[in-house]
Protein backbone atom coordinates (compact mmCIF):
# COMPACT_ATOMS: atom_id res chain seq x y z
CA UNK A 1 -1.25 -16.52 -15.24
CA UNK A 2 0.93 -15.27 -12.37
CA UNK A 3 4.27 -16.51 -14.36
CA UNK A 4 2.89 -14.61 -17.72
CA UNK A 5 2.22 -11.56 -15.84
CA UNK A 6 5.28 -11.50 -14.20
CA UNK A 7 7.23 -12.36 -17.18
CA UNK A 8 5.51 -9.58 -18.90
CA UNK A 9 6.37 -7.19 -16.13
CA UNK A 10 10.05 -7.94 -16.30
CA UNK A 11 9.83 -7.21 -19.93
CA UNK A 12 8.25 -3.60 -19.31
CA UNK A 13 10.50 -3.13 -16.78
CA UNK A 14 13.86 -3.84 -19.33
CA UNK A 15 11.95 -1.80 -21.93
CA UNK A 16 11.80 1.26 -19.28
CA UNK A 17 8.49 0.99 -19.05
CA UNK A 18 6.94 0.64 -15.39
CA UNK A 19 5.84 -2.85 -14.39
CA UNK A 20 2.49 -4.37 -13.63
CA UNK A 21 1.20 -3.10 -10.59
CA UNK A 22 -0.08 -6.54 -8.71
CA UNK A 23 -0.18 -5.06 -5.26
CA UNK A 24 -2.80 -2.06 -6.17
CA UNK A 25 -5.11 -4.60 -8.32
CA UNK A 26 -5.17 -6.95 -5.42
CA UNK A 27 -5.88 -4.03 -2.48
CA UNK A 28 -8.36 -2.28 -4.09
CA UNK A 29 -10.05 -5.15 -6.61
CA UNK A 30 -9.39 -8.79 -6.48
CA UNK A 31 -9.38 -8.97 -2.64
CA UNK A 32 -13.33 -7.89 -3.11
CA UNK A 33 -13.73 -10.56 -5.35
CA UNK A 34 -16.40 -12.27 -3.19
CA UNK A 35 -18.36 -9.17 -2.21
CA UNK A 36 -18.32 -8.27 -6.01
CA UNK A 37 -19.72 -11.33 -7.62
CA UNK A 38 -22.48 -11.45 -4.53
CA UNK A 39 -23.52 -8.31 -5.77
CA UNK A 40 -23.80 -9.70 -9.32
CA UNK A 41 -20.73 -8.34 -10.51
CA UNK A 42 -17.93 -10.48 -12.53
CA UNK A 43 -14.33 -9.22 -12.87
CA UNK A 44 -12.08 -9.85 -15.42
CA UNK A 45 -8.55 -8.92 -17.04
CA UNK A 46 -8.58 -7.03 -19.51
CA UNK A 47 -5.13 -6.68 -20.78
CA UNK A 48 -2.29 -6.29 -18.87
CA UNK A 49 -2.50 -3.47 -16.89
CA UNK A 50 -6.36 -3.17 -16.41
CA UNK A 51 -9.47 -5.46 -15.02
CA UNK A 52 -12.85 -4.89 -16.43
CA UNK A 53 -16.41 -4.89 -13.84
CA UNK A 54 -19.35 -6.05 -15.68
CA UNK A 55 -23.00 -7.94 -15.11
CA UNK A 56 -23.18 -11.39 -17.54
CA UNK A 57 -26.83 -9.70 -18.25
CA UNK A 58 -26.39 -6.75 -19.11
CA UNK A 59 -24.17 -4.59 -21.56
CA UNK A 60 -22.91 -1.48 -19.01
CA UNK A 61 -18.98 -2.28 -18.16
CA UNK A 62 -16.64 -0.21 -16.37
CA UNK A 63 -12.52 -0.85 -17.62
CA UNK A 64 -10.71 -0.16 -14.88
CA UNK A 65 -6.72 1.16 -15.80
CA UNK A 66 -4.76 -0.28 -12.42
CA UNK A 67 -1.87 2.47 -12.66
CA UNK A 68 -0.02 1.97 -15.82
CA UNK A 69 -0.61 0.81 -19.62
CA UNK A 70 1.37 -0.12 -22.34
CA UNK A 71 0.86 0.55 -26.02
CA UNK A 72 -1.14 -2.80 -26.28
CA UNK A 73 -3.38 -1.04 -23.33
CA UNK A 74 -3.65 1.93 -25.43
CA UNK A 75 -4.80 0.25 -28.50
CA UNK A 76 -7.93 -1.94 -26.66
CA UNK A 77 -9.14 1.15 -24.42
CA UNK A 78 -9.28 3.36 -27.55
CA UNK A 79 -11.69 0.32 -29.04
CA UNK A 80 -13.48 -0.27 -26.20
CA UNK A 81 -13.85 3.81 -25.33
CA UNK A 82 -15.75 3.70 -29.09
CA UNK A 83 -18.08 1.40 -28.19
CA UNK A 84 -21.50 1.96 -25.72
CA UNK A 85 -21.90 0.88 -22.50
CA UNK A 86 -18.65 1.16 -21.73
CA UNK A 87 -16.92 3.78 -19.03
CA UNK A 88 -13.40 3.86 -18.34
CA UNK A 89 -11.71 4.55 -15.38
CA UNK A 90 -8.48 5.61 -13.55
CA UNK A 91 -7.22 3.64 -10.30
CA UNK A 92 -3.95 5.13 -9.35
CA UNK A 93 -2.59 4.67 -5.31
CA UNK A 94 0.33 6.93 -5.62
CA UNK A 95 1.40 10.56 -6.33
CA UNK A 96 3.29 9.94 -9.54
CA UNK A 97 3.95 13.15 -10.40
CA UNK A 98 5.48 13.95 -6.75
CA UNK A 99 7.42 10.84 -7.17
CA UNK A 100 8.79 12.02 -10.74
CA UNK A 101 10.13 15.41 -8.16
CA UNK A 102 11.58 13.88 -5.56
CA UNK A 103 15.83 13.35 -6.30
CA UNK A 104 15.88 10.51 -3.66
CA UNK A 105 14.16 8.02 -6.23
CA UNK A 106 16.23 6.69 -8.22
CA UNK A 107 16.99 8.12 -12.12
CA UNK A 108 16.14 4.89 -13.52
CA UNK A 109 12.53 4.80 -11.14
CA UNK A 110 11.58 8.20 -11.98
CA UNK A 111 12.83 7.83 -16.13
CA UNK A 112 10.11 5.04 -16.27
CA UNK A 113 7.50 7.62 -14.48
CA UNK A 114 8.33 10.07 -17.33
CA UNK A 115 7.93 7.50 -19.81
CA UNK A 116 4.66 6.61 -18.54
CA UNK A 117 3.04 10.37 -17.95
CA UNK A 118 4.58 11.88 -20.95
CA UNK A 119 3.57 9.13 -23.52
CA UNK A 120 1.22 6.72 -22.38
CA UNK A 121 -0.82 8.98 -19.51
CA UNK A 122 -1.46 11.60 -22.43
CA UNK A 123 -2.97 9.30 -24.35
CA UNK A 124 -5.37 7.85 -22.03
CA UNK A 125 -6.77 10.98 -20.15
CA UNK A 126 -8.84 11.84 -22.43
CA UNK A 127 -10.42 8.45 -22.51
CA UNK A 128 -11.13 8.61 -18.76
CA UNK A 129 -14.14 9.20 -17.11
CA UNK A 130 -13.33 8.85 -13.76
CA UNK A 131 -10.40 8.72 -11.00
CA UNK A 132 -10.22 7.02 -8.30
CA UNK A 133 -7.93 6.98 -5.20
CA UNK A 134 -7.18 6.59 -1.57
CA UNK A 135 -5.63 9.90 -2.02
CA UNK A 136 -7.48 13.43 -2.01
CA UNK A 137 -3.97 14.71 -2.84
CA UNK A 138 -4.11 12.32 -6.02
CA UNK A 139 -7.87 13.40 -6.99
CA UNK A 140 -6.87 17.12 -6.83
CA UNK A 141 -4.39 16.11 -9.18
CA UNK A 142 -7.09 15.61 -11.54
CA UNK A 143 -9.61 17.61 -10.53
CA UNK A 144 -11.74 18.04 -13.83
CA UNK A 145 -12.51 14.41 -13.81
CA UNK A 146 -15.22 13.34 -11.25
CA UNK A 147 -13.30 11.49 -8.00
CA UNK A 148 -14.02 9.29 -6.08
CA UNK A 149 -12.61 8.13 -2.69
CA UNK A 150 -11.55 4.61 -1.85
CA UNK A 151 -8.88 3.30 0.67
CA UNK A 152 -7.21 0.17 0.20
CA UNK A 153 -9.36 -3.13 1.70
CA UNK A 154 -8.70 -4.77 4.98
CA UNK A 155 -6.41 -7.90 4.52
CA UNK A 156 -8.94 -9.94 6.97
CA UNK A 157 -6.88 -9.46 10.21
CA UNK A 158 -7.04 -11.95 13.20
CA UNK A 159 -8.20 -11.13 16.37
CA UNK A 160 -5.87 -13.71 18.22
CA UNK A 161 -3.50 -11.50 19.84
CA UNK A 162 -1.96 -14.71 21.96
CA UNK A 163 1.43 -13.66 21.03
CA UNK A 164 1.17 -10.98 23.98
CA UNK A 165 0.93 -13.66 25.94
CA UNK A 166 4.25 -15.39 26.38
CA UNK A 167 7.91 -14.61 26.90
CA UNK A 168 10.22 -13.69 24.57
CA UNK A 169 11.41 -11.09 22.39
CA UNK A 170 9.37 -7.68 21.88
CA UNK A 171 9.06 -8.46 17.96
CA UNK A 172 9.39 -4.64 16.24
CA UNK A 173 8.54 -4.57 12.32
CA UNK A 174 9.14 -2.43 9.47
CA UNK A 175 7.45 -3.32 6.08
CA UNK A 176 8.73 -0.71 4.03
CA UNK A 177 10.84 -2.15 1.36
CA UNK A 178 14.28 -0.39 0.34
CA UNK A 179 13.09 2.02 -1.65
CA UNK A 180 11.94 3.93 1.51
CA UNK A 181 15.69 3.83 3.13
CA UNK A 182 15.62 7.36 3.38
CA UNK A 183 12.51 7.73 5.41
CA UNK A 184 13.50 4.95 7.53
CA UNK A 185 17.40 6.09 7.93
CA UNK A 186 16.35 9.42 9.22
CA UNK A 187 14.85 6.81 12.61
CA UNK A 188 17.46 4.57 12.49
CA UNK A 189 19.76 6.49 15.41
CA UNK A 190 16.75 6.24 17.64
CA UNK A 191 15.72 2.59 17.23
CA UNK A 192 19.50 1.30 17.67
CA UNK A 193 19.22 3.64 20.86
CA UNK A 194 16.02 1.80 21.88
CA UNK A 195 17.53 -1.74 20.80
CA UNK A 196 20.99 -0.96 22.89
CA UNK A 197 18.56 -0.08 26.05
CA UNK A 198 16.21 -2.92 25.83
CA UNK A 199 17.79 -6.39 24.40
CA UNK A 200 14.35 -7.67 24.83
CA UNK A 201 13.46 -6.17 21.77
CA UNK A 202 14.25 -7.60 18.14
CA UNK A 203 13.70 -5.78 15.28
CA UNK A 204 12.92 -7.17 11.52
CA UNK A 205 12.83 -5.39 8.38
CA UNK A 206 12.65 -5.88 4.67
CA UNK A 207 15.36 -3.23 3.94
CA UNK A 208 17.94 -6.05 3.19
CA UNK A 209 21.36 -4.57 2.39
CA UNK A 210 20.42 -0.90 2.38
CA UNK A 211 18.82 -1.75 5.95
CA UNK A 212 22.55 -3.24 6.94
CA UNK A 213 23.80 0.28 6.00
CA UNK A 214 21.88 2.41 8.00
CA UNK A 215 21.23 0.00 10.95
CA UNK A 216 23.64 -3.05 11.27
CA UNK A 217 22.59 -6.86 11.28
CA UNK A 218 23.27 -8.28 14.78
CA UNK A 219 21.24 -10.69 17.20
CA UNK A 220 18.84 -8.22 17.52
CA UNK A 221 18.37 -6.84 14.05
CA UNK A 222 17.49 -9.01 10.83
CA UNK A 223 16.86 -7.48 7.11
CA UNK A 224 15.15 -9.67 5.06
CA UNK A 225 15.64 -9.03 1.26
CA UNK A 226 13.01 -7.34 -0.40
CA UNK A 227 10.09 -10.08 -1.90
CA UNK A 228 8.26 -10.59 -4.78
CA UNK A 229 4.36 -9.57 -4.58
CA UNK A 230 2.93 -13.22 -3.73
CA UNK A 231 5.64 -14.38 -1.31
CA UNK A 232 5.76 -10.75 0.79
CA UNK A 233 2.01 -11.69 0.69
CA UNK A 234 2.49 -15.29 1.90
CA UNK A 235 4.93 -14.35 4.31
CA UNK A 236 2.79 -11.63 5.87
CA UNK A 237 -0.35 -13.58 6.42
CA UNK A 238 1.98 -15.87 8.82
CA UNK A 239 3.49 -13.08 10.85
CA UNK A 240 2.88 -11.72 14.01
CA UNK A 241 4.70 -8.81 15.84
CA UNK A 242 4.37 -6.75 18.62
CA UNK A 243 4.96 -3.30 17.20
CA UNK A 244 4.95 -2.06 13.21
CA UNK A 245 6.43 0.74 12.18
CA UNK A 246 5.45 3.43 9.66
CA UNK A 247 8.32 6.56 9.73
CA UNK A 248 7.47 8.34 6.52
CA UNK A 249 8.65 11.52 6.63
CA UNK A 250 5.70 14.43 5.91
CA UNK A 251 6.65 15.31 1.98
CA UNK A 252 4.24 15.09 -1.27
CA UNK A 253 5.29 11.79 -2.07
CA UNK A 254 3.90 10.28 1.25
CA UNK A 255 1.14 12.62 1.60
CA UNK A 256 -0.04 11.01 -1.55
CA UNK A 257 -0.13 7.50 -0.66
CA UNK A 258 -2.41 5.21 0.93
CA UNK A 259 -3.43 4.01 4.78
CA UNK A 260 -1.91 0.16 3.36
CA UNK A 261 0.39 -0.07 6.40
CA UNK A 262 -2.26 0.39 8.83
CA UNK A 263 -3.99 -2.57 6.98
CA UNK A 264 -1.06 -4.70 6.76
CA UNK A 265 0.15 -3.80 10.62
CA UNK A 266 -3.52 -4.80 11.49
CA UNK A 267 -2.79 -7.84 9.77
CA UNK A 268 0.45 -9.25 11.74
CA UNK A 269 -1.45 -8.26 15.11
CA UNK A 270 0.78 -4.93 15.88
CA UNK A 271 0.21 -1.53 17.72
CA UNK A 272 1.45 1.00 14.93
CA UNK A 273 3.30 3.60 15.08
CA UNK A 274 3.13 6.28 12.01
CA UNK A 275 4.53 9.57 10.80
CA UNK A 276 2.07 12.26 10.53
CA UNK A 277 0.95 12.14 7.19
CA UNK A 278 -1.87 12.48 5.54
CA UNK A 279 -3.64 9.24 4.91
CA UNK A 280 -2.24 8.16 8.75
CA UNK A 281 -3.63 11.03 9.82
CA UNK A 282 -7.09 10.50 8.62
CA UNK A 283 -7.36 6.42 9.98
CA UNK A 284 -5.16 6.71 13.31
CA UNK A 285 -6.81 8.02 16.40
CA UNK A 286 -3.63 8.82 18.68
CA UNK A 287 -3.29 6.60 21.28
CA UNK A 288 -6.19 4.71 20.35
CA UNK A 289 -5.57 2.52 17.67
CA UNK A 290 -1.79 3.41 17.11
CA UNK A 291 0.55 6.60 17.57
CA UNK A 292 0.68 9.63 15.77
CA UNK A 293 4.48 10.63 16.02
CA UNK A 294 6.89 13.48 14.50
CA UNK A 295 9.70 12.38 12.50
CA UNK A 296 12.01 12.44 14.35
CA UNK A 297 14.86 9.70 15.67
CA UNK A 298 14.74 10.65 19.30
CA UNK A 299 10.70 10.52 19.20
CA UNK A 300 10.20 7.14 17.66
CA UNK A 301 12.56 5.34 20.79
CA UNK A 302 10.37 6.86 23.40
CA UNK A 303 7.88 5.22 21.96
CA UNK A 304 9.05 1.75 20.88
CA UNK A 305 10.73 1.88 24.30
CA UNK A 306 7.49 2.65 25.89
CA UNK A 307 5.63 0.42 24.23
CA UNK A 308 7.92 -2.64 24.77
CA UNK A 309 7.77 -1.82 28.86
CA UNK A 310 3.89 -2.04 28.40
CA UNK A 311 2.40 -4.65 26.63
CA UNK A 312 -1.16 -4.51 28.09
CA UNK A 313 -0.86 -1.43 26.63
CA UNK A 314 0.47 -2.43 23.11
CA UNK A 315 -1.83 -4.73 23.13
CA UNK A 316 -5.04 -2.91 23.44
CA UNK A 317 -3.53 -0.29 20.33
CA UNK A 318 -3.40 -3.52 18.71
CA UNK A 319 -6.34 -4.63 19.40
CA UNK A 320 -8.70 -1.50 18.37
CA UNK A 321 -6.36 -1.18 15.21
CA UNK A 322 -7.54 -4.40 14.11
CA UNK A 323 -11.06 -3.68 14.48
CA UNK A 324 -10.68 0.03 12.93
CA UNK A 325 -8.59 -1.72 9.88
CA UNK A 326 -11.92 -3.40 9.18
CA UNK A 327 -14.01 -0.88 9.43
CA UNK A 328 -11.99 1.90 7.07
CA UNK A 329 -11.38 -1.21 5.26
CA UNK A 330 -14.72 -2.84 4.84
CA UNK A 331 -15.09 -5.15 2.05
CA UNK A 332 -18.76 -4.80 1.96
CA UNK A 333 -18.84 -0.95 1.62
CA UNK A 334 -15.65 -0.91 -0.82
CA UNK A 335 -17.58 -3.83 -3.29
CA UNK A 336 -21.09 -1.11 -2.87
CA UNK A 337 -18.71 1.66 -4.57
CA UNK A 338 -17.60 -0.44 -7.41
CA UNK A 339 -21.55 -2.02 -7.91
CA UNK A 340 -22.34 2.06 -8.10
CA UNK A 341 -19.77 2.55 -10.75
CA UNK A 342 -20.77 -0.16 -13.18
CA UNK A 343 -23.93 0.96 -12.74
């Protein structure tokens, strides 16, 4: 199924269309796939784009679009929306019509965003009954349709935090993939300053070679290219780092996202550090389960410095971040919204 979706992703994407969005189903759906079906619940696919809640005894289903359709999409939603029992509902975990605004996406990136609101959006919002997001930006978006609330789930963090214990290099981590170069370039002349004053510290990033152009490869600097959905996920789960890294710069496009870094940085056992935007802002308690910075290069190597010359320190940020990640997180109250939504 994986090779088929991704097959038919690649497709969309040649067509101009945008891809299947794996990441969002799995945060905010398939990862609850135990609490769900405890709760009587079974979730299936139902085309490409969307998954479809339901009880095997009973008639009441909730379709669930996951961010984008096709014409296919299109086609079975305007069947299904004929047909009782049946609700239909909007998950979307990004500002996409911020994105379609902002001139440091690429043309190609934000073509496919037209091509998605202007033809295939209009033709499902009138089938919608509901939106949700992890976004109050996004809800206000579409504010005539009832909203509801729902952050990304945790990612099961560990609560092993042994790699404080030994020697060796103050591991530093940025997940962001290229397409946030600009957000992280605007850092970059403060985390080569912190690198050149401690060469304890070694930082890793998935920029690959737009990383190399803003911050160059050296012994204590590696880009990794970016990775497909299920390796990134592979390779996270067997990660740990001191000190994760979240510099998006306050604008509408990342005021509209989701607190997904904090889960993930949670997840690889680091003390985060995060831009002041909104959905940071409503999970991170400053200097208590990671920092709340300004965006700005000078700002960010204070505190990577400072947090490499105190580990006890990093450590307990890490440490409550883990345990807040499962609590905004929680898999239990997450599943209890979707059970309320099938109804």
């Amino acid at each position: 199924m994986l090779i088929w979706d991704f097959l038919q992703s690649a497709y969309d994407h040649a067509r101009g269309r945008p891809k299947t969005a794996f990441p969002t189903r799995y945060h905010y759906v398939e990862t609850l796939r135990e609490a769900l079906t405890a709760r009587g619940l079974r979730l299936r696919r139902f085309g490409q784009h969307c998954l479809e809640l339901s009880r095997p005894d009973r008639a009441e289903r909730l379709i669930v679009v996951v961010r984008y359709t096709h014409e296919r999409d299109l086609a079975r939603l305007a069947k299904a929306a004929r047909g009782s029992g049946t609700r239909i509902a909007y998950l979307l975990d990004d500002d996409l019509w911020a994105m379609l605004e902002d001139n440091k996406l690429t043309a190609e990136y934000r073509a496919r965003l037209e091509h998605f609101l202007t033809r295939h959006f209009a033709a499902l919002r009138p089938m919608l009954q509901q939106v949700i997001a992890p976004s109050r930006q996004i809800l206000d978006r579409m504010a005539d349709l009832p909203g509801i609330y729902m952050p990304p789930a945790h990612l099961e963090p560990s609560e092993d935090l042994s790699h404080f214990d030994g020697a060796g290099p103050v591991r530093v981590v940025f997940l962001g993939t290229s397409t946030h170069g600009a957000d992280f370039g605007r850092i970059a002349p403060g985390l080569a300053a912190a690198l050149k004053t401690n060469p304890q510290l070694h930082l890793t990033t998935l920029q690959g070679k737009r990383g190399s152009q803003l911050l160059p490869d050296g012994p204590q600097v590696t880009h990794l290219k970016d990775m497909f959905f299920a390796p990134f996920q592979t390779w996270l789960a067997e990660q740990r780092f001191h000190v994760a890294l979240a510099p998006y710069q306050v604008n509408p496009v990342n005021n509209g996202r989701s607190n997904l870094k904090f889960h993930q940085h949670a997840l690889v056992g680091a003390a985060g550090l995060y831009t002041e935007t909104e959905p940071f802002a409503e999970c991170v308690r400053n200097r208590e389960n990671g920092l709340l910075l300004a965006h700005d290069a000078d700002v960010w190597s204070s505190a990577v410095n400072d947090l490499a010359l105190n580990l006890d320190k990093t450590r307990n940020l890490a440490a409550a971040g883990i345990a807040d990640s499962r609590r905004v997180g929680d898999h239990e109250a997450l599943a209890s919204i979707w059970d309320e939504l099938v109804g």
